[in-house]
PDB file of N, CA and C in Angstrom:
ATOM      1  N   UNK A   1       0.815  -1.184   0.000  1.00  0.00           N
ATOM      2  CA  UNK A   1       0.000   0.000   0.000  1.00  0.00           C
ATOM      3  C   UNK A   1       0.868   1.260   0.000  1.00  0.00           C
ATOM      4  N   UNK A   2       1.832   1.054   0.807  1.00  0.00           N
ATOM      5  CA  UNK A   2       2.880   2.320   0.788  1.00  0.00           C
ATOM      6  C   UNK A   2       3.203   2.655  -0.653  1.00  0.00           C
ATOM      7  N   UNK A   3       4.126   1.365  -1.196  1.00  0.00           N
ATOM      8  CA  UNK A   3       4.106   1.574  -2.476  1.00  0.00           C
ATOM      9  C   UNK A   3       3.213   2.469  -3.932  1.00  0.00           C
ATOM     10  N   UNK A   4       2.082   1.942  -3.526  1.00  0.00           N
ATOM     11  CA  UNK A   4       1.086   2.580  -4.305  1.00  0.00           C
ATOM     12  C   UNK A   4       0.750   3.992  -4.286  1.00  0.00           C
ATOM     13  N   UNK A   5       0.460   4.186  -3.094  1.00  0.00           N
ATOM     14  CA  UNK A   5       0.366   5.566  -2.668  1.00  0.00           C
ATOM     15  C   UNK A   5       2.326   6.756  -2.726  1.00  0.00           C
ATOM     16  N   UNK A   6       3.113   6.035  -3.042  1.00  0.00           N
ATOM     17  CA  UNK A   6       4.313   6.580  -3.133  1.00  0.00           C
ATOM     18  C   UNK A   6       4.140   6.839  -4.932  1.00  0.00           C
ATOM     19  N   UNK A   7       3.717   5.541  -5.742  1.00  0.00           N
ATOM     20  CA  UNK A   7       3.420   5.600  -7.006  1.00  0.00           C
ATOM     21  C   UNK A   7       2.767   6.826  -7.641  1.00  0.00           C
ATOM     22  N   UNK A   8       1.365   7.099  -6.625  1.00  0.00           N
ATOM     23  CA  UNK A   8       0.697   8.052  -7.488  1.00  0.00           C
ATOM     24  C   UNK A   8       1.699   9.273  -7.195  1.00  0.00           C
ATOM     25  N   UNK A   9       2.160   9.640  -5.815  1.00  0.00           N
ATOM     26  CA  UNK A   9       2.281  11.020  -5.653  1.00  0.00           C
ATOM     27  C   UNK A   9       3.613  11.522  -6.296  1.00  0.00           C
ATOM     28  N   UNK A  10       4.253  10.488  -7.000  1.00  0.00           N
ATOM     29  CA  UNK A  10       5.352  11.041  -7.919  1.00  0.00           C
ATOM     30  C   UNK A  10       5.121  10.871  -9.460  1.00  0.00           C
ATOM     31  N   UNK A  11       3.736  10.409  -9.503  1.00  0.00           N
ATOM     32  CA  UNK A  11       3.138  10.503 -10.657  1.00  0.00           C
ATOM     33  C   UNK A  11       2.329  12.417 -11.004  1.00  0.00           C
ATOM     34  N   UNK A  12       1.745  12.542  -9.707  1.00  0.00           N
ATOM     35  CA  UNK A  12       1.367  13.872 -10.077  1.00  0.00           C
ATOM     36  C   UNK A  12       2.253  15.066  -9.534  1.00  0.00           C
ATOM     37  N   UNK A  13       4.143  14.232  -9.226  1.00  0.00           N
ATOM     38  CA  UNK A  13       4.887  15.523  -9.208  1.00  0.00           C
ATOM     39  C   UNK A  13       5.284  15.610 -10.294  1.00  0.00           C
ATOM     40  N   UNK A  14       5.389  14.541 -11.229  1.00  0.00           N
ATOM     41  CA  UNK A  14       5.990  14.506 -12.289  1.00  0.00           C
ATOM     42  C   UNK A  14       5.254  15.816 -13.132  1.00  0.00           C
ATOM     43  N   UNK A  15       3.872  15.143 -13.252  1.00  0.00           N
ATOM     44  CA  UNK A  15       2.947  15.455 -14.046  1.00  0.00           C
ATOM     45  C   UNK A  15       2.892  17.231 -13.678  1.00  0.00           C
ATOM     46  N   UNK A  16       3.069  18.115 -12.397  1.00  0.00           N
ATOM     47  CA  UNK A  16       3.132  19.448 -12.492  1.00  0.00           C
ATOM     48  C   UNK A  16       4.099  19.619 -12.872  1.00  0.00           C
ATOM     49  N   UNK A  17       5.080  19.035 -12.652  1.00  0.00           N
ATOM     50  CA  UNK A  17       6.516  19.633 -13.324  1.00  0.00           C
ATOM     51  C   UNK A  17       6.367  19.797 -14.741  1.00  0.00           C
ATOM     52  N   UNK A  18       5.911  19.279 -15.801  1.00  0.00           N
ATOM     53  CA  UNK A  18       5.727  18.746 -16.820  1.00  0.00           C
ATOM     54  C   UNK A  18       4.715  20.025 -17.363  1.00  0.00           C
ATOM     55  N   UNK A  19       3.785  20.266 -16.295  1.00  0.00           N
ATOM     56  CA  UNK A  19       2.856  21.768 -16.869  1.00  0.00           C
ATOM     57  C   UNK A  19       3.542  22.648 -16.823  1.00  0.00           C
ATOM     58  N   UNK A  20       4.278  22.861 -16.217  1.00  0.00           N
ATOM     59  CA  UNK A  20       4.971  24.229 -16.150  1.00  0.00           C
ATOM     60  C   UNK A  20       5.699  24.668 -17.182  1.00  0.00           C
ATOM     61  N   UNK A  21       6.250  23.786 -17.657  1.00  0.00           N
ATOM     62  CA  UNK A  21       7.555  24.180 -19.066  1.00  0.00           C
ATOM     63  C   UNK A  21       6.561  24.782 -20.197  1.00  0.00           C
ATOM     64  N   UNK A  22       7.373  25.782 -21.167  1.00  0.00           N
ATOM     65  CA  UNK A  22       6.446  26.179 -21.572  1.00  0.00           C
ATOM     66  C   UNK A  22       7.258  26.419 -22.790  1.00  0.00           C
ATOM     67  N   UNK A  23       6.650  26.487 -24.282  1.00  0.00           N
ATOM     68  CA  UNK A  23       7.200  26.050 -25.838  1.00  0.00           C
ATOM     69  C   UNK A  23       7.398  27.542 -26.333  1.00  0.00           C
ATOM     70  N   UNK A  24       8.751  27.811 -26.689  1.00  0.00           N
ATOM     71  CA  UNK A  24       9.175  28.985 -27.282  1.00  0.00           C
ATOM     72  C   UNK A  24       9.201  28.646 -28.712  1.00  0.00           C
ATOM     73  N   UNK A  25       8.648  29.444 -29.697  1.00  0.00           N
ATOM     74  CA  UNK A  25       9.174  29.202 -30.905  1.00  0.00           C
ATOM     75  C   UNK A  25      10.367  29.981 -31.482  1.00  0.00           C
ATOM     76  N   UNK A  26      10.872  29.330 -32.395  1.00  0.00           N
ATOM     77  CA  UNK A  26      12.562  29.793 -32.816  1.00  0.00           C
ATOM     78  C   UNK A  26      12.462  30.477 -34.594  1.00  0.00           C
ATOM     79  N   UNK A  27      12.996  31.777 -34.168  1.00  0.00           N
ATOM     80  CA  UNK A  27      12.729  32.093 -35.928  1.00  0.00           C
ATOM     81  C   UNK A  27      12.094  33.553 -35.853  1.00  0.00           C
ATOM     82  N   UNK A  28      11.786  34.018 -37.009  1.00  0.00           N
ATOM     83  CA  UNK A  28      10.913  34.969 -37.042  1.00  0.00           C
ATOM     84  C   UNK A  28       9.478  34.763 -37.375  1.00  0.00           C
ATOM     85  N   UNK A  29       9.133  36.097 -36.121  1.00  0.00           N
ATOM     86  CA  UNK A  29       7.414  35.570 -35.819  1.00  0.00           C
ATOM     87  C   UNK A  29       6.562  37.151 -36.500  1.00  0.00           C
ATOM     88  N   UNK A  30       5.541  36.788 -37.349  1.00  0.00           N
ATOM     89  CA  UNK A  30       4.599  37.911 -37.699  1.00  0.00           C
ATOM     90  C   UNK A  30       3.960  38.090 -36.643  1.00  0.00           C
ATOM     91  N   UNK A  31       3.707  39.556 -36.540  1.00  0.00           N
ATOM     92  CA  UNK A  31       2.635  39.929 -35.975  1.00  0.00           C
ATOM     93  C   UNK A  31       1.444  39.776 -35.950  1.00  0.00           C
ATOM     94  N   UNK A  32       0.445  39.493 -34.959  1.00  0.00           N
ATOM     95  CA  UNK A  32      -0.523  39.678 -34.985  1.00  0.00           C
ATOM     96  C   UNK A  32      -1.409  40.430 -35.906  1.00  0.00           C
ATOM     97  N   UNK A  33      -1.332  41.273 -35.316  1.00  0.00           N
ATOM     98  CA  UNK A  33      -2.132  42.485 -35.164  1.00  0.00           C
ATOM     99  C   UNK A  33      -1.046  43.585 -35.989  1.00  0.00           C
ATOM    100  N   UNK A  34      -1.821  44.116 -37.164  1.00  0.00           N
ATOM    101  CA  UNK A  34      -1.064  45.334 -38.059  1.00  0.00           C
ATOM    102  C   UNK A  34      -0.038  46.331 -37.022  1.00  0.00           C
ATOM    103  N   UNK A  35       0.805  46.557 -37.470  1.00  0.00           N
ATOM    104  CA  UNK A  35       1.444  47.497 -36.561  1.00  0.00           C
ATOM    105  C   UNK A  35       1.239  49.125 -36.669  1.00  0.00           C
ATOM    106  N   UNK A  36       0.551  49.498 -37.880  1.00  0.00           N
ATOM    107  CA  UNK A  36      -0.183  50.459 -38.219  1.00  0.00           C
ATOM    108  C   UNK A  36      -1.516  51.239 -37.232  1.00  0.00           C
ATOM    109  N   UNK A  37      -1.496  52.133 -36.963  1.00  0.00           N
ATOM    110  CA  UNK A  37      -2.556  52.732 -36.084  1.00  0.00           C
ATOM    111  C   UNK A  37      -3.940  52.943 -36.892  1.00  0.00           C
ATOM    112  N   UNK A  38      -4.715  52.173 -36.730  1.00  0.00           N
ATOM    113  CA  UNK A  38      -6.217  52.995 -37.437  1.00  0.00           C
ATOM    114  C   UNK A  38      -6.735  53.740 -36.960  1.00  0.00           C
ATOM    115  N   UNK A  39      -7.549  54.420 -37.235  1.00  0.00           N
ATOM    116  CA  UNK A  39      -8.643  55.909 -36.765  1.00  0.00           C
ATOM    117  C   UNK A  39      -9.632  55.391 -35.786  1.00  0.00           C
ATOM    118  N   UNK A  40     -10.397  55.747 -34.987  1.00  0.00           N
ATOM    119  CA  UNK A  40     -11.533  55.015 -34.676  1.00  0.00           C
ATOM    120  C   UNK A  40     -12.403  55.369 -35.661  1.00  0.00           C
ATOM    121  N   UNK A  41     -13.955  54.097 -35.894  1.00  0.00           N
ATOM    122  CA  UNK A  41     -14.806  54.712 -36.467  1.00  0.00           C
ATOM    123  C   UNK A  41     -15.536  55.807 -36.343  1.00  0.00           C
ATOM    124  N   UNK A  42     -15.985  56.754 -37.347  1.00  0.00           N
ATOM    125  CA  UNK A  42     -17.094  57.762 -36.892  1.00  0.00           C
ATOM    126  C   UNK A  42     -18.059  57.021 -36.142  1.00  0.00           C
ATOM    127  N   UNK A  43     -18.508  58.347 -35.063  1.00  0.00           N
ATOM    128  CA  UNK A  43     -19.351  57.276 -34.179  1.00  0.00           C
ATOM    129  C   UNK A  43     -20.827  57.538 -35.102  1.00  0.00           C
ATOM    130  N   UNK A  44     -21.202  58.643 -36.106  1.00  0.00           N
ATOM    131  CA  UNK A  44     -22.430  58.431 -36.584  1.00  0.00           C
ATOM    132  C   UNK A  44     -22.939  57.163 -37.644  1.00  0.00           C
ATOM    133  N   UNK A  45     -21.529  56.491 -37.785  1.00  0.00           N
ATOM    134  CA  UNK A  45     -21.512  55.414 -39.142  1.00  0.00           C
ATOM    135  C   UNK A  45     -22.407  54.372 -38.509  1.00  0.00           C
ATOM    136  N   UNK A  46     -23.518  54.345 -38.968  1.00  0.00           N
ATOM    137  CA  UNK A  46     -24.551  52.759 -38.862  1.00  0.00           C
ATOM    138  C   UNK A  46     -25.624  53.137 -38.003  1.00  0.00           C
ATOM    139  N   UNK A  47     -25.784  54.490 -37.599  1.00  0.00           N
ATOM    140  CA  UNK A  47     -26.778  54.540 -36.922  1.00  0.00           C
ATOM    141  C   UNK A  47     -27.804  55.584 -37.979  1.00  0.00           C
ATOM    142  N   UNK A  48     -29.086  54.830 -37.909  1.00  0.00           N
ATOM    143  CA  UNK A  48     -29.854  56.066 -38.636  1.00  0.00           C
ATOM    144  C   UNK A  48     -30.640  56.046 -37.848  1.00  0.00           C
ATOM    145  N   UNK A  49     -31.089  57.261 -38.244  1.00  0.00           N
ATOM    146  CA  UNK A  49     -32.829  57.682 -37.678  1.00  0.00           C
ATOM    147  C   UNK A  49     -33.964  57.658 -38.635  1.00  0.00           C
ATOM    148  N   UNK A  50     -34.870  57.168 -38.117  1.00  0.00           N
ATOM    149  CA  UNK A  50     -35.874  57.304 -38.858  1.00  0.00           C
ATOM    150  C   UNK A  50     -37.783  57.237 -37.962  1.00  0.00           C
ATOM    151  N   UNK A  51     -38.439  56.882 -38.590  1.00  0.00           N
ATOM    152  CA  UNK A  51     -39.962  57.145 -37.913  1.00  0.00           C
ATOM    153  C   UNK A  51     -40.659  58.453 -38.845  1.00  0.00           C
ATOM    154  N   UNK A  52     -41.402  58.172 -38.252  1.00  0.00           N
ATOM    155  CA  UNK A  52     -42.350  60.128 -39.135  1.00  0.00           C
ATOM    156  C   UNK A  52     -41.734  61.104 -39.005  1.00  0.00           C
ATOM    157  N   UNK A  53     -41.664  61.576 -37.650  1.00  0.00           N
ATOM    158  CA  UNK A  53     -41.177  62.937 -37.939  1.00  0.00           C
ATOM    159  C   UNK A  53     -39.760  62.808 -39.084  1.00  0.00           C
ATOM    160  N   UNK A  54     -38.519  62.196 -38.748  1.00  0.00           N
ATOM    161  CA  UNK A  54     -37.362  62.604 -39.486  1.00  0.00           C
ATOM    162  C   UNK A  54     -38.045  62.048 -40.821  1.00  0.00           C
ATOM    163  N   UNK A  55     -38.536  61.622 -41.214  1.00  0.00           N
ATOM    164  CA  UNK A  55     -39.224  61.724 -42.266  1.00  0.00           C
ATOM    165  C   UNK A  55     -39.977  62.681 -43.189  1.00  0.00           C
ATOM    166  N   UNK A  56     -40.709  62.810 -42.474  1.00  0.00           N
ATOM    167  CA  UNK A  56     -41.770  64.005 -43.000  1.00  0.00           C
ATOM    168  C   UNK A  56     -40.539  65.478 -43.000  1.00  0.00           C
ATOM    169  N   UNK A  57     -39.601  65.674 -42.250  1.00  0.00           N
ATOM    170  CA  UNK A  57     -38.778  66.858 -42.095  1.00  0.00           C
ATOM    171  C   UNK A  57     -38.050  66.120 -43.829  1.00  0.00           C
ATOM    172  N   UNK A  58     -36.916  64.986 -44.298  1.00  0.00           N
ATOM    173  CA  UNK A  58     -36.409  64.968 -44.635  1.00  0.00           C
ATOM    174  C   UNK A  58     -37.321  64.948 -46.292  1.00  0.00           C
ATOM    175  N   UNK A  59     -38.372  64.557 -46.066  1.00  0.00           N
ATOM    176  CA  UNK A  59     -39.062  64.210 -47.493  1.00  0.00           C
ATOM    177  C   UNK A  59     -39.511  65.912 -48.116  1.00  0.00           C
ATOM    178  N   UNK A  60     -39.369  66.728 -47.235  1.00  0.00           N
ATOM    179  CA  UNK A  60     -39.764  68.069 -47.577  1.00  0.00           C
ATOM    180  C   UNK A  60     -41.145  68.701 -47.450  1.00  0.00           C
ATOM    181  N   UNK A  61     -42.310  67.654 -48.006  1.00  0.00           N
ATOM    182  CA  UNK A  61     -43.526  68.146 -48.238  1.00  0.00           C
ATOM    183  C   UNK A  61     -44.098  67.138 -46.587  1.00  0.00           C
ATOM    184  N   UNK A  62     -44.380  67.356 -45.380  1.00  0.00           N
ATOM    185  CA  UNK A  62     -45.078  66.419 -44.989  1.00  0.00           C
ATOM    186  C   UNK A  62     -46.436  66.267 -44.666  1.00  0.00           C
ATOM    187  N   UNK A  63     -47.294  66.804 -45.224  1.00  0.00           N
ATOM    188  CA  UNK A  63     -48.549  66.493 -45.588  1.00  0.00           C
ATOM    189  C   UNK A  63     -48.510  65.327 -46.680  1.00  0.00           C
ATOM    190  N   UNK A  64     -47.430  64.757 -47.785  1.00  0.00           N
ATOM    191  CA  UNK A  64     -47.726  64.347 -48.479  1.00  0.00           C
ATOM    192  C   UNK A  64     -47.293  62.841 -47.625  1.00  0.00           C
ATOM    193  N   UNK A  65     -47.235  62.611 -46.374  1.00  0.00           N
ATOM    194  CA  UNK A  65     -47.363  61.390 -45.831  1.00  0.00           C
ATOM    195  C   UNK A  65     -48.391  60.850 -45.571  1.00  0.00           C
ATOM    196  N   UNK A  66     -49.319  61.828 -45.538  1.00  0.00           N
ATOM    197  CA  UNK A  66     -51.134  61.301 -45.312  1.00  0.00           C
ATOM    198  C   UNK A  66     -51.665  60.978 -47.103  1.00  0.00           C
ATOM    199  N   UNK A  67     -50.750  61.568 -47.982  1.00  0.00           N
ATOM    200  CA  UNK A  67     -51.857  61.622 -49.135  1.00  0.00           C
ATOM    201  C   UNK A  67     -51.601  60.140 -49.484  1.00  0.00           C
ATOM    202  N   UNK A  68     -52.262  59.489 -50.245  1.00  0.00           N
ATOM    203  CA  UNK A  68     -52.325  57.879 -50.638  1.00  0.00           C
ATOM    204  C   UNK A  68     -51.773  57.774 -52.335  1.00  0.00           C
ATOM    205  N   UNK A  69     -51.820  58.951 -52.774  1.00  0.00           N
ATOM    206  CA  UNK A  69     -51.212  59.184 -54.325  1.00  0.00           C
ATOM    207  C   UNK A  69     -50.345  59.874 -54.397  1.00  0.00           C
ATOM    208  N   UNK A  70     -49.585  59.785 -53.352  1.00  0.00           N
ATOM    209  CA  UNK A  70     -48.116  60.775 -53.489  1.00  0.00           C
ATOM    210  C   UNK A  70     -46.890  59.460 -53.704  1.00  0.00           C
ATOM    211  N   UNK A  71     -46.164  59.852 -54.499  1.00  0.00           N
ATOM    212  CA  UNK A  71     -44.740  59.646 -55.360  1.00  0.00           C
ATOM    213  C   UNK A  71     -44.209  58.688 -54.143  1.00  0.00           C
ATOM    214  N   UNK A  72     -43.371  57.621 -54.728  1.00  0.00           N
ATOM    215  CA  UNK A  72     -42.779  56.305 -53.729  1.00  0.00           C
ATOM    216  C   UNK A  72     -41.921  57.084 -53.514  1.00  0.00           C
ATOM    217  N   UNK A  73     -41.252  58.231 -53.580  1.00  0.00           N
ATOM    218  CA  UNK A  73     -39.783  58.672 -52.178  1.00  0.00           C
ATOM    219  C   UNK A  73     -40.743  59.579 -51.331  1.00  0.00           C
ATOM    220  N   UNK A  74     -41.888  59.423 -51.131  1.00  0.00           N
ATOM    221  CA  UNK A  74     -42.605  59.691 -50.134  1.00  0.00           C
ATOM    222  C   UNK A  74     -42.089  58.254 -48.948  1.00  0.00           C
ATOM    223  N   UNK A  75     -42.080  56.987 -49.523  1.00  0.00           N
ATOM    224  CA  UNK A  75     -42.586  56.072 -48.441  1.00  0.00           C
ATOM    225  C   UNK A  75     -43.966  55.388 -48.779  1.00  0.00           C
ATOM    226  N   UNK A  76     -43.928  54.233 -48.174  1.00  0.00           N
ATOM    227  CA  UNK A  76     -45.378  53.625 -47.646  1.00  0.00           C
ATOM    228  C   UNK A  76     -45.259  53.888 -46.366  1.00  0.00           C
ATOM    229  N   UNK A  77     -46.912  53.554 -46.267  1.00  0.00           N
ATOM    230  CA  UNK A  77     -47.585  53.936 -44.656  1.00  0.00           C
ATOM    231  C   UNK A  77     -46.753  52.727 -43.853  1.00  0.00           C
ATOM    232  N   UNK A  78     -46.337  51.465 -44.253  1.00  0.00           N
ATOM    233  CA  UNK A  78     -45.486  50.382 -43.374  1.00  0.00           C
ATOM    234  C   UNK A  78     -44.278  50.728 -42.814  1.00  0.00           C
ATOM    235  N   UNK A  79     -43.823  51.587 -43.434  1.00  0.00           N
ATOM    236  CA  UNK A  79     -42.516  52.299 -42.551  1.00  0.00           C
ATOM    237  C   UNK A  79     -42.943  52.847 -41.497  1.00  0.00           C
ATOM    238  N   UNK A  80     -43.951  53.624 -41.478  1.00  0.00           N
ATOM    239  CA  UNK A  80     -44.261  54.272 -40.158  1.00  0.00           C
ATOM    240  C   UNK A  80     -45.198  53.739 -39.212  1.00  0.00           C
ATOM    241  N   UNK A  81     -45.455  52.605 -39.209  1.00  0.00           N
ATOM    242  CA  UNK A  81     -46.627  51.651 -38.342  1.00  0.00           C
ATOM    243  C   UNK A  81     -45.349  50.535 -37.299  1.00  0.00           C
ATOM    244  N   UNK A  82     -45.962  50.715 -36.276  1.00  0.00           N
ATOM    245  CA  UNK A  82     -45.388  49.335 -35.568  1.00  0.00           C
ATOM    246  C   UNK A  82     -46.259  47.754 -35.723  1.00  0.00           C
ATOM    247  N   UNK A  83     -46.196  46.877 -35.992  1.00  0.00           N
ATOM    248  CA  UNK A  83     -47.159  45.730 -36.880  1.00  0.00           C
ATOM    249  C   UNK A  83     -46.878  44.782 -35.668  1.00  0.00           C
ATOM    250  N   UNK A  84     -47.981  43.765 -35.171  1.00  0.00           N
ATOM    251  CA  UNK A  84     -47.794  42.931 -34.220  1.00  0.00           C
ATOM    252  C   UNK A  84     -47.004  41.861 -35.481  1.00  0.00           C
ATOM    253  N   UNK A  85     -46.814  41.291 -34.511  1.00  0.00           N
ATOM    254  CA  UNK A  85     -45.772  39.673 -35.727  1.00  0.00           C
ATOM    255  C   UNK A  85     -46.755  38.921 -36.234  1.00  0.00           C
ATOM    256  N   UNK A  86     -47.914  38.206 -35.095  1.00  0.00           N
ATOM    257  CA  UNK A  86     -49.168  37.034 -35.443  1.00  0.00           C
ATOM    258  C   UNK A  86     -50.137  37.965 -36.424  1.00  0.00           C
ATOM    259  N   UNK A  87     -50.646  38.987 -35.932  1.00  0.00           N
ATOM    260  CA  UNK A  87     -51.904  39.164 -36.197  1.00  0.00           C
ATOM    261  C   UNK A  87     -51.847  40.408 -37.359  1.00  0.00           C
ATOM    262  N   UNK A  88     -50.921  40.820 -37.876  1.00  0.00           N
ATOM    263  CA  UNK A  88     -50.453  41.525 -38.633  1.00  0.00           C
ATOM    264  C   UNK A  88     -50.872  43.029 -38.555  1.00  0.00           C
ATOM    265  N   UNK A  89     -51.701  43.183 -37.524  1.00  0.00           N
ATOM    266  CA  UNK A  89     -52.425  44.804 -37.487  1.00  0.00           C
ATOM    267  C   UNK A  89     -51.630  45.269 -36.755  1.00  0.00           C
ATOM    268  N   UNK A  90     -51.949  46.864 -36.906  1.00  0.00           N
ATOM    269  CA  UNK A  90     -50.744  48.125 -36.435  1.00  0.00           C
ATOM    270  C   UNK A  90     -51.631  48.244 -34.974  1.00  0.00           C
ATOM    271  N   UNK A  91     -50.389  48.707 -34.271  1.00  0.00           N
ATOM    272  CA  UNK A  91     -50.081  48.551 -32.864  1.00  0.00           C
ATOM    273  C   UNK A  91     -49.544  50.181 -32.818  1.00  0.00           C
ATOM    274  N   UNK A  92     -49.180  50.870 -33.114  1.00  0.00           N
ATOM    275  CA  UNK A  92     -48.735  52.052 -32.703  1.00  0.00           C
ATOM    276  C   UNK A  92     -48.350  52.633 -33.914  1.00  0.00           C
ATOM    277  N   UNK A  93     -47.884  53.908 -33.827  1.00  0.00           N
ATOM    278  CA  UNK A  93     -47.243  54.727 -34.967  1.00  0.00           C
ATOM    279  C   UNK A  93     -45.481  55.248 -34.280  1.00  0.00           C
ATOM    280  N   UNK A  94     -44.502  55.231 -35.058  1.00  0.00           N
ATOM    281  CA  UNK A  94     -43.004  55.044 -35.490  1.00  0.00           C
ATOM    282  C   UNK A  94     -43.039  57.020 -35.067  1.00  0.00           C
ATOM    283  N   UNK A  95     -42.798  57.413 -34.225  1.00  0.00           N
ATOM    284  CA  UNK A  95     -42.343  58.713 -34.522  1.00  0.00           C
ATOM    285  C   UNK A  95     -40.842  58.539 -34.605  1.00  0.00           C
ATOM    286  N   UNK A  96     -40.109  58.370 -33.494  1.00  0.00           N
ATOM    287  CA  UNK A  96     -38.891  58.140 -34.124  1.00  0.00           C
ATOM    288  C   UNK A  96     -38.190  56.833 -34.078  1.00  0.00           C
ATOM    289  N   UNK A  97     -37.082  56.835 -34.798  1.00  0.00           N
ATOM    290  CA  UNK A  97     -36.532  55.192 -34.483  1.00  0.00           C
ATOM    291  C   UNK A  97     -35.060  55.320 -34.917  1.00  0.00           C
ATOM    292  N   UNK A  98     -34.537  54.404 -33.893  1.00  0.00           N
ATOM    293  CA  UNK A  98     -33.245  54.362 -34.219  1.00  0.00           C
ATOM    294  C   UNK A  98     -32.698  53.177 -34.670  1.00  0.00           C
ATOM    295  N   UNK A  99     -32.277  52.935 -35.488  1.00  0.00           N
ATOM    296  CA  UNK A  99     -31.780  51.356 -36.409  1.00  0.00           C
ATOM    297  C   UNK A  99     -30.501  51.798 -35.863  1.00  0.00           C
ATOM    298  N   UNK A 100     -29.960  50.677 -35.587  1.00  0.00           N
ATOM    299  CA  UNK A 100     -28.292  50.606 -35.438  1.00  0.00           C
ATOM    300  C   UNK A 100     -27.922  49.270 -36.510  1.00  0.00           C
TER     301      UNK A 100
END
């Protein structure tokens, strides 16, 4: 029994000794990561606004969001409706919104 128990515990000195060493590589090594500095992004890039109002401001005429025969860079009325998922009817109106 001594034996055995002498067995394992120079089995798991071995075995930490053995974690510890650690693998250098030899040669020349690329970088990661560019060594070049980039900019940060603009922070306005990917965010829009949208809903009625920035709408109706950006389309120029906004009365012509109520008319039903006004020109497609008006929009459809589905841009500016919030739509349940199941039941497909409008749930609110979009004043503003932010898409990221």
């Amino acid at each position: 029994m001594k034996y055995l128990l002498l067995t394992i515990c120079a089995t798991f000195a071995l075995a930490t000794i053995a974690a510890g060493q650690t693998y250098e590589a030899k040669g020349k090594q690329t970088p990661v990561r560019p060594t070049g500095v980039r900019p940060p992004p603009p922070l306005s890039e990917g965010k829009q606004v949208e809903g009625a109002i920035p709408r109706g401001i950006r389309g120029g005429n906004p009365l012509q969001m109520l008319n039903p025969l006004a020109p497609a860079r008006y929009g459809t009325s589905a841009q500016g409706v919030i739509l349940e998922p199941y039941t497909w009817k409008w749930n609110g109106i979009k004043l503003y919104e932010i898409v990221w």
